[in-house]
N, C-alpha and C. Protein backbone atom coordinates (compact mmCIF):
# COMPACT_ATOMS: atom_id res chain seq x y z
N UNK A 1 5.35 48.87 -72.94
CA UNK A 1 4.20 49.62 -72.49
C UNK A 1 4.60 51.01 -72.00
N UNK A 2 5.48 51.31 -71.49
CA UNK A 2 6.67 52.67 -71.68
C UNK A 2 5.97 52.96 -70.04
N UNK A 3 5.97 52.26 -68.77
CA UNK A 3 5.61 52.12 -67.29
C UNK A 3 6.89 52.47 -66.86
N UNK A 4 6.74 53.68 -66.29
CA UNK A 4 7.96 54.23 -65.55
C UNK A 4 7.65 54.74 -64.16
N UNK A 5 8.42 54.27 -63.20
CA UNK A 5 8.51 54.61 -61.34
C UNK A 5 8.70 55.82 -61.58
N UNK A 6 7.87 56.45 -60.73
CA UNK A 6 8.51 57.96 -60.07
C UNK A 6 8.76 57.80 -58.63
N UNK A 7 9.87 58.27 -58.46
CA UNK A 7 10.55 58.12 -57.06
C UNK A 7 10.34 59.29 -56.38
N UNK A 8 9.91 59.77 -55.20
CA UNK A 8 9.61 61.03 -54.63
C UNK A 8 10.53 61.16 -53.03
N UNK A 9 10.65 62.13 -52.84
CA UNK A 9 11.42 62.60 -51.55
C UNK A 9 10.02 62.45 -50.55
N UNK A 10 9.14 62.54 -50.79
CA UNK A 10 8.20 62.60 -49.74
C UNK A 10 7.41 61.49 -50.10
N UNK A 11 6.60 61.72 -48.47
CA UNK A 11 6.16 60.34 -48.49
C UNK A 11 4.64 59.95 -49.21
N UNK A 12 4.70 59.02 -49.88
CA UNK A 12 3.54 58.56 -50.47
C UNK A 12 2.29 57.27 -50.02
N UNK A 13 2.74 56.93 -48.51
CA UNK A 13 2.14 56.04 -47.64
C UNK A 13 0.62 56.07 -47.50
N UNK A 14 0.01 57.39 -47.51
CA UNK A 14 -1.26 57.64 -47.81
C UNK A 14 -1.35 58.38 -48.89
N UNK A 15 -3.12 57.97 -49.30
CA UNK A 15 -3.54 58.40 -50.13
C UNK A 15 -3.64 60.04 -50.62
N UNK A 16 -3.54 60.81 -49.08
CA UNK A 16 -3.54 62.25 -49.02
C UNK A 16 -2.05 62.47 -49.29
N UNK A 17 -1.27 61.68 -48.74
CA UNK A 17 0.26 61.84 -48.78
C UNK A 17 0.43 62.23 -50.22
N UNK A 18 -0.04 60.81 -50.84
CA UNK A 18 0.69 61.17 -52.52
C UNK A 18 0.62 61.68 -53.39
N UNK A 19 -1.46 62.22 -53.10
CA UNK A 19 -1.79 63.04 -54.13
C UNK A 19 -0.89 65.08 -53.65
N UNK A 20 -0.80 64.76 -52.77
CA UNK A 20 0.28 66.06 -52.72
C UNK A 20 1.65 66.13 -53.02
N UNK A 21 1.93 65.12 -52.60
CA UNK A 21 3.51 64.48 -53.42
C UNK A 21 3.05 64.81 -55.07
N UNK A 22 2.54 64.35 -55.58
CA UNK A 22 2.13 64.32 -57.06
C UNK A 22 1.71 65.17 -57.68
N UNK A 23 1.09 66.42 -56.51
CA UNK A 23 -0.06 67.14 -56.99
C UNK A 23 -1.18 66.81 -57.91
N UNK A 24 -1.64 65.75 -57.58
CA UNK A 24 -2.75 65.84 -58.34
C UNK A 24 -4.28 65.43 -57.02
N UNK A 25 -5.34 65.28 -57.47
CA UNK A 25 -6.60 65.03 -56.76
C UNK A 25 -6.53 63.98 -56.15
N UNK A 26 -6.99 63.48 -54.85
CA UNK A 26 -6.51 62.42 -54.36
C UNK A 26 -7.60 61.32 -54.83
N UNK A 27 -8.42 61.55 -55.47
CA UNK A 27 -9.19 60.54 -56.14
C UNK A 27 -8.15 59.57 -57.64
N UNK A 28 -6.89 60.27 -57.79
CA UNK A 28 -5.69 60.29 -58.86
C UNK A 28 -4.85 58.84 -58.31
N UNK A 29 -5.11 58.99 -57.18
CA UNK A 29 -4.24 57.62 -56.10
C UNK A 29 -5.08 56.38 -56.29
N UNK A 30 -4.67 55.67 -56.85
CA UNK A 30 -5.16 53.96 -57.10
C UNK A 30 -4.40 53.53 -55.48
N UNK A 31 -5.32 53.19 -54.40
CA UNK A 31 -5.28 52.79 -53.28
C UNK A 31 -5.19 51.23 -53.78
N UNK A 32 -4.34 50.30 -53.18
CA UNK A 32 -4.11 49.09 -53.03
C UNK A 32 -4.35 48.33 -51.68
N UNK A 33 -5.65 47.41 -51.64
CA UNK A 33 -5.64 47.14 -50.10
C UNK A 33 -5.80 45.76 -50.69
N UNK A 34 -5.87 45.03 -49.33
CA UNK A 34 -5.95 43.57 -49.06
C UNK A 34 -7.23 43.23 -48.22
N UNK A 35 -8.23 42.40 -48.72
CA UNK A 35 -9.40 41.91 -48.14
C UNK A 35 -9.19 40.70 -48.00
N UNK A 36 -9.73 40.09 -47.27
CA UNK A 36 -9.52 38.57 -46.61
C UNK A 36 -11.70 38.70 -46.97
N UNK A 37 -11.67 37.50 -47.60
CA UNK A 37 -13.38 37.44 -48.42
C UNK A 37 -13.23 35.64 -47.87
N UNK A 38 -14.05 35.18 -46.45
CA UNK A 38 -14.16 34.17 -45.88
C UNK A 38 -12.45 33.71 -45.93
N UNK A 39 -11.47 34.53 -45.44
CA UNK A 39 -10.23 34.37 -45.27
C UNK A 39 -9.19 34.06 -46.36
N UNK A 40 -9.88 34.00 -47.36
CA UNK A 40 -9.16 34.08 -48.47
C UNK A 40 -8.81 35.74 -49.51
N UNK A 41 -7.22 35.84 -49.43
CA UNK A 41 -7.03 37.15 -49.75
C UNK A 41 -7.90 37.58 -51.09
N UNK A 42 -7.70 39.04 -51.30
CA UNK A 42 -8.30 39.55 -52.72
C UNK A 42 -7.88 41.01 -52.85
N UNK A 43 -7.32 41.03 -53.65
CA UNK A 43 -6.40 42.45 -54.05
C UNK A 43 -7.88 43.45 -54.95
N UNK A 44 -7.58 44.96 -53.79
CA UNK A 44 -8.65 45.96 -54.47
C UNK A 44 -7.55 47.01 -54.71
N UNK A 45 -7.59 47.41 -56.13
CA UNK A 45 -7.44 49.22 -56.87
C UNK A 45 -8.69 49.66 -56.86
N UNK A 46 -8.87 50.82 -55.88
CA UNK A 46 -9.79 52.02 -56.21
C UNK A 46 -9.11 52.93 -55.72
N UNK A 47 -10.07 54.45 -56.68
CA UNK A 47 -9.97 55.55 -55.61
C UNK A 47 -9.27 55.69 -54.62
N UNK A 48 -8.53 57.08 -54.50
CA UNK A 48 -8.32 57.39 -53.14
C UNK A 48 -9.28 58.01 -52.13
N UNK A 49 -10.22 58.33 -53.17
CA UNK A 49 -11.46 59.83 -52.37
C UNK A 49 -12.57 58.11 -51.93
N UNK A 50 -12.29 57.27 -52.20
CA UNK A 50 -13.30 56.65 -52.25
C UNK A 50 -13.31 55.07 -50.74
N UNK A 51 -14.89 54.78 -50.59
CA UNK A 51 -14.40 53.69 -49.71
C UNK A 51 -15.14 52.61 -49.86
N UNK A 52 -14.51 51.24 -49.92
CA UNK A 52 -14.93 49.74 -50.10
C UNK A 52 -15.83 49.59 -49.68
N UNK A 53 -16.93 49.31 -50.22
CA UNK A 53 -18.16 49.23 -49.56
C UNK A 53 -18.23 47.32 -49.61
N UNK A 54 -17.94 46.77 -47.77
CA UNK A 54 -18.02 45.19 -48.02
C UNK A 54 -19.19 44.89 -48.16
N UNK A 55 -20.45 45.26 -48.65
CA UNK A 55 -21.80 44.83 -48.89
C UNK A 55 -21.31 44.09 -50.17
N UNK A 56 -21.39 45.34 -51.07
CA UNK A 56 -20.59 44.95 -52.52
C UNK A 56 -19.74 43.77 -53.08
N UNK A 57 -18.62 43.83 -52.11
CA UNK A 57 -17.85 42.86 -52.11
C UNK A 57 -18.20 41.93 -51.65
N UNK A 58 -18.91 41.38 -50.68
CA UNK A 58 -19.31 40.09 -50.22
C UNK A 58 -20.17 39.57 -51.23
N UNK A 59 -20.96 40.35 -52.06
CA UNK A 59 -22.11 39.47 -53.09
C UNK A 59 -21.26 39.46 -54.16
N UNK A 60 -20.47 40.05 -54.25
CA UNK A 60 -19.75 40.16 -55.67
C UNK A 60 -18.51 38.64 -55.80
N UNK A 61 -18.21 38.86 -54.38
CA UNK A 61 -17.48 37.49 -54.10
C UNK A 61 -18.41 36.13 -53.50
N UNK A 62 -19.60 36.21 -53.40
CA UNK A 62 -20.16 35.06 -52.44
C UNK A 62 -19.77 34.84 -51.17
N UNK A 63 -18.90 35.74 -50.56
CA UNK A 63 -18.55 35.56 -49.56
C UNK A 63 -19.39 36.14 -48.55
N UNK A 64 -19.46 35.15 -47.04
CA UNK A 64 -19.83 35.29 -45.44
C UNK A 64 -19.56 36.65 -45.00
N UNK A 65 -18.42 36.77 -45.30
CA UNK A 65 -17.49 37.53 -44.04
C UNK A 65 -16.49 38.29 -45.14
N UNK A 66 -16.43 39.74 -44.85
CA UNK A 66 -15.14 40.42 -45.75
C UNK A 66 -14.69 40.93 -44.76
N UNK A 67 -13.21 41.01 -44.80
CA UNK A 67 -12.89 42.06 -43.43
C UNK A 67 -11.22 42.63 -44.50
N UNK A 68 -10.34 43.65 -44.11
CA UNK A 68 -9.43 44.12 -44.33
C UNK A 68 -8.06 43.31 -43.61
N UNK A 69 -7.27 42.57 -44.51
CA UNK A 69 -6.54 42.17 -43.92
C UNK A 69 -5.27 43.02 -42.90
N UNK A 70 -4.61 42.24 -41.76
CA UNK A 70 -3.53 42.93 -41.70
C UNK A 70 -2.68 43.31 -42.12
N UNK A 71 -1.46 44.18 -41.61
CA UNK A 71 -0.13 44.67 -42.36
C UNK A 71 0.25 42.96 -42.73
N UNK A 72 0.52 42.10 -41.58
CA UNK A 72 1.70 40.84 -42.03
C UNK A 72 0.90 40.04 -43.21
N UNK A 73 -0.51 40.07 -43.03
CA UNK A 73 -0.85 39.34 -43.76
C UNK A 73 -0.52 40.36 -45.44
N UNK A 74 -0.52 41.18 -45.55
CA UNK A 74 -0.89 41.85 -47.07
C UNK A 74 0.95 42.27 -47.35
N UNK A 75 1.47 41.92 -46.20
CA UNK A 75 3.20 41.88 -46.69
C UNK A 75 3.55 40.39 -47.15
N UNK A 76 2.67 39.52 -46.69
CA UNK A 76 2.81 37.47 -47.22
C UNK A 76 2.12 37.90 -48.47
N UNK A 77 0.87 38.18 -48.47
CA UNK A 77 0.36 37.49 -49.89
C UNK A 77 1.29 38.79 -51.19
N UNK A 78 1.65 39.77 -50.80
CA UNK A 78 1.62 40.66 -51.90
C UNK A 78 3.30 41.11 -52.20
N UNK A 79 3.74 40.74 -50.78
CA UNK A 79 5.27 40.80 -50.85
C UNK A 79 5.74 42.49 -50.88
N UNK A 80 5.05 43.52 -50.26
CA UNK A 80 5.09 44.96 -50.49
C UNK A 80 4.97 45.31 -49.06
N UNK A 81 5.30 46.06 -48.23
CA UNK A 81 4.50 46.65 -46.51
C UNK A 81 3.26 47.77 -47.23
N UNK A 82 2.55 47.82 -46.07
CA UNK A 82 1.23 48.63 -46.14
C UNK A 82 1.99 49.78 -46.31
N UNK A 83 1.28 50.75 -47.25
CA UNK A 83 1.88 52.37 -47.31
C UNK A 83 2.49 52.28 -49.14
N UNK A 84 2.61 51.11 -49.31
CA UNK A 84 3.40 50.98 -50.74
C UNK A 84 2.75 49.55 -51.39
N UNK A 85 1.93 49.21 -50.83
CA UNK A 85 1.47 47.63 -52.04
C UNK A 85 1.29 48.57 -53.44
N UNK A 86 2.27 47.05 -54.13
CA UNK A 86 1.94 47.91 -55.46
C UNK A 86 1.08 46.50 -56.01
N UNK A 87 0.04 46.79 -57.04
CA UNK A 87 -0.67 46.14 -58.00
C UNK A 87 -0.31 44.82 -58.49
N UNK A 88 0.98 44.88 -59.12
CA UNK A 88 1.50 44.03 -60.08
C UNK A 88 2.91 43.46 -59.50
N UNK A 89 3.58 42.11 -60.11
CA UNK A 89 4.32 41.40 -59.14
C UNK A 89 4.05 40.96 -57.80
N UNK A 90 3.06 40.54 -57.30
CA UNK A 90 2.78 39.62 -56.21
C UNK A 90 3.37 38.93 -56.04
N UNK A 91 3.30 38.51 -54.36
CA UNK A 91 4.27 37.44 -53.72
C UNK A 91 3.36 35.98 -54.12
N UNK A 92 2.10 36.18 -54.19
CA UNK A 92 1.55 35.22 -54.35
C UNK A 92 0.08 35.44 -55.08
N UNK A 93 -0.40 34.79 -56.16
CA UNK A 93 -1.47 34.86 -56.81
C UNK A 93 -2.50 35.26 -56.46
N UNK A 94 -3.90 35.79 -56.34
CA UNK A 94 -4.20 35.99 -55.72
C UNK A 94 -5.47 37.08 -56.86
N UNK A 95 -6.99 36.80 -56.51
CA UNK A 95 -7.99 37.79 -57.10
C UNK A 95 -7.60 39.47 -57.19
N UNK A 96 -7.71 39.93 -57.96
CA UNK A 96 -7.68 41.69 -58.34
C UNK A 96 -9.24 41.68 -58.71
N UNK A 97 -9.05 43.03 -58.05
CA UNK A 97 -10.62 43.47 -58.86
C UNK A 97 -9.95 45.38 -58.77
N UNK A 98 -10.68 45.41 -59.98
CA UNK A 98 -10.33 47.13 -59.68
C UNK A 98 -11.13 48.19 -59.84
N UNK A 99 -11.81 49.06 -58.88
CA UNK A 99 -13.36 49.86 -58.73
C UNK A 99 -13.22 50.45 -60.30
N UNK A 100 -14.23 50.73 -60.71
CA UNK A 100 -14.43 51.32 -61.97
C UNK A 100 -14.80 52.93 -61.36
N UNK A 101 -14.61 53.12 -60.79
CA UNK A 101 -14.60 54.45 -60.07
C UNK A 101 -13.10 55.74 -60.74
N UNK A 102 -12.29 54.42 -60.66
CA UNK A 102 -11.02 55.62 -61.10
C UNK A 102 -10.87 56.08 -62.69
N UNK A 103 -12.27 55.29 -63.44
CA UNK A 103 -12.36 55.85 -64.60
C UNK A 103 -12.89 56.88 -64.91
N UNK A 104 -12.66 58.18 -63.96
CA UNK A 104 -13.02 59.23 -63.95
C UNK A 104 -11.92 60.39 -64.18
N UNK A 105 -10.67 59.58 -64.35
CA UNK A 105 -9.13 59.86 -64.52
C UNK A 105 -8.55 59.50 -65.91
N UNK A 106 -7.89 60.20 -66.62
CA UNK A 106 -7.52 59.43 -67.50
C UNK A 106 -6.25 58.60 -66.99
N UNK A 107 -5.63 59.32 -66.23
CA UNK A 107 -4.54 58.67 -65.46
C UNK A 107 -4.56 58.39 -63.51
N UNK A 108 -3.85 57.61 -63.44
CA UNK A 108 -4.07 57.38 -61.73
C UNK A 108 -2.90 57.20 -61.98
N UNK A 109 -2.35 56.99 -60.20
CA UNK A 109 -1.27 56.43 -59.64
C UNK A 109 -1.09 55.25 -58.47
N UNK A 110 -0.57 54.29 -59.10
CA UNK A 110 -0.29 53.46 -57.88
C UNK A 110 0.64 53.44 -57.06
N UNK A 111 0.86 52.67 -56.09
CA UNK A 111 1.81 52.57 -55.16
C UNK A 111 3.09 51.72 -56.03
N UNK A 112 4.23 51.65 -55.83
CA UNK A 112 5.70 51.39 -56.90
C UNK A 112 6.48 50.68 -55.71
N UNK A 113 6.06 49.49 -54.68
CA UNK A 113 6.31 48.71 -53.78
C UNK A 113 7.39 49.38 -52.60
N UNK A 114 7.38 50.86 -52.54
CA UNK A 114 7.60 51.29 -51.17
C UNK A 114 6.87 52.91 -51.36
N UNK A 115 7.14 53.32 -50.22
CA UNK A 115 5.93 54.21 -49.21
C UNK A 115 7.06 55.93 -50.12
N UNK A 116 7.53 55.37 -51.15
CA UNK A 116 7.93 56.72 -51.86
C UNK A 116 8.10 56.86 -53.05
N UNK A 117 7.05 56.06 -53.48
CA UNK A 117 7.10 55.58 -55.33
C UNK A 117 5.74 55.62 -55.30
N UNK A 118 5.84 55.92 -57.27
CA UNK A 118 4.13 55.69 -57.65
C UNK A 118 4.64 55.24 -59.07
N UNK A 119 3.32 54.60 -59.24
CA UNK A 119 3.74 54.06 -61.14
C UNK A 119 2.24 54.94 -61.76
N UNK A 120 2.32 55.77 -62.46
CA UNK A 120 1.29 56.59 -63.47
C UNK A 120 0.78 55.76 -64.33
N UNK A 121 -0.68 54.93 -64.47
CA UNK A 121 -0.86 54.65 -65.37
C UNK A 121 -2.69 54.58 -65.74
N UNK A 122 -2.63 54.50 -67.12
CA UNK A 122 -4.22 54.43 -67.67
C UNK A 122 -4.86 53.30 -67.22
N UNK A 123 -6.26 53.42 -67.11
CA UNK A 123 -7.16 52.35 -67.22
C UNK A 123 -6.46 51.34 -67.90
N UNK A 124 -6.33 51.32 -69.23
CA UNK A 124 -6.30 50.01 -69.93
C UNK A 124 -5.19 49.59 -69.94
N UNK A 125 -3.52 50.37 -69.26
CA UNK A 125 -2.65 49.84 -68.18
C UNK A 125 -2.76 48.88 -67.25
N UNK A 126 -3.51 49.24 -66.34
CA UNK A 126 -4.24 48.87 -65.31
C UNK A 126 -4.14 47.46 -65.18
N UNK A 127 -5.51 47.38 -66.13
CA UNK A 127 -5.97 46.30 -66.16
C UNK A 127 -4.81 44.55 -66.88
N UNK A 128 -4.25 45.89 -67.87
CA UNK A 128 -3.10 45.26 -68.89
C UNK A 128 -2.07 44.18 -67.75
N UNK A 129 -1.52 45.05 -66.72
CA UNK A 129 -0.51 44.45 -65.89
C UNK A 129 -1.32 44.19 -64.74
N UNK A 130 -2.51 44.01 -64.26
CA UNK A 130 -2.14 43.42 -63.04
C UNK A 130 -3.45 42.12 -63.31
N UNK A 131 -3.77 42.20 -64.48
CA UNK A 131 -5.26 41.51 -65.26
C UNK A 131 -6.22 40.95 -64.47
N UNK A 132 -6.57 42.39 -63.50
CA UNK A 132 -7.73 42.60 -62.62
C UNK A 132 -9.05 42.65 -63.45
N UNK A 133 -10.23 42.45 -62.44
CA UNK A 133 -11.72 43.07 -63.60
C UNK A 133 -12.23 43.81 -62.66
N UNK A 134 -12.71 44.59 -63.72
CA UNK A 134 -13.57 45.83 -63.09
C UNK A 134 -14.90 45.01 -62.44
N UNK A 135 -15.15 46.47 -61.22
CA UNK A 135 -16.50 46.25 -60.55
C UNK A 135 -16.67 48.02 -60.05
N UNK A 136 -17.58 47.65 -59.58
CA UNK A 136 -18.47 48.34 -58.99
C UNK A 136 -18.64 48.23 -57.07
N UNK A 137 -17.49 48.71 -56.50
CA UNK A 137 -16.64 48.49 -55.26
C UNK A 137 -16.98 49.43 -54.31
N UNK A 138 -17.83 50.64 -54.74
CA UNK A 138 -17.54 52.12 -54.05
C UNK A 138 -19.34 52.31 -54.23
């Protein structure tokens, strides 16, 4: 699939961080978070310019209750610290969904499992390695 790390001297921990590291728009940053949906984890790619709307996510999941998990918890299920979850290779299985929002990019960047890496890749990348489904998140 020709997926190559870029390693950066600066830091890429936030979303503002990396799109300047990268120079590109910070809507370019595929943000990786961890939701706990009635306490069960669920891995979101969207946007960096953009924010999780848990209305969305709770009907989209059937779930009570959505809340943002913690750092320990999203370092157990995903095996990455906050500032660098990357997408693909999880510590443990676990739902993807990925906003259809960043298809406004031909390319994004994710986090490359520490707080100074990104992996560049397309939509149909994306989806290819981490075999998330699109929604409607934002």
């Amino acid at each position: 699939m020709g997926l190559k790390i870029t390693e950066l001297e600066e830091s890429t921990s936030t979303c503002e961080l990396a799109a300047a590291a990268l120079g590109v728009a910070v809507g370019q940053i595929a943000k990786t978070l961890v939701f706990l949906a009635d306490d069960q984890p669920v891995l979101i790619v969207a946007s960096g310019d953009n924010k999780i709307k848990s209305g969305k996510l709770k009907r989209l999941l059937g779930a009570a209750m959505v809340r943002m998990a913690d750092p320990d918890t999203v370092k157990r299920v995903t095996g990455y610290p906050v500032g660098g979850v990357c997408p693909v290779a999880l510590a443990e299985t676990i739902p993807i969904l990925l906003d259809d929002s960043m298809y406004r990019f031909p390319v994004v960047y994710a986090a490359a499992g520490t707080p100074r890496s990104a992996l560049p890749v397309t939509m149909a990348q994306l989806e290819m390695i981490t075999g998330g489904k699109w929604a409607d998140l934002v």
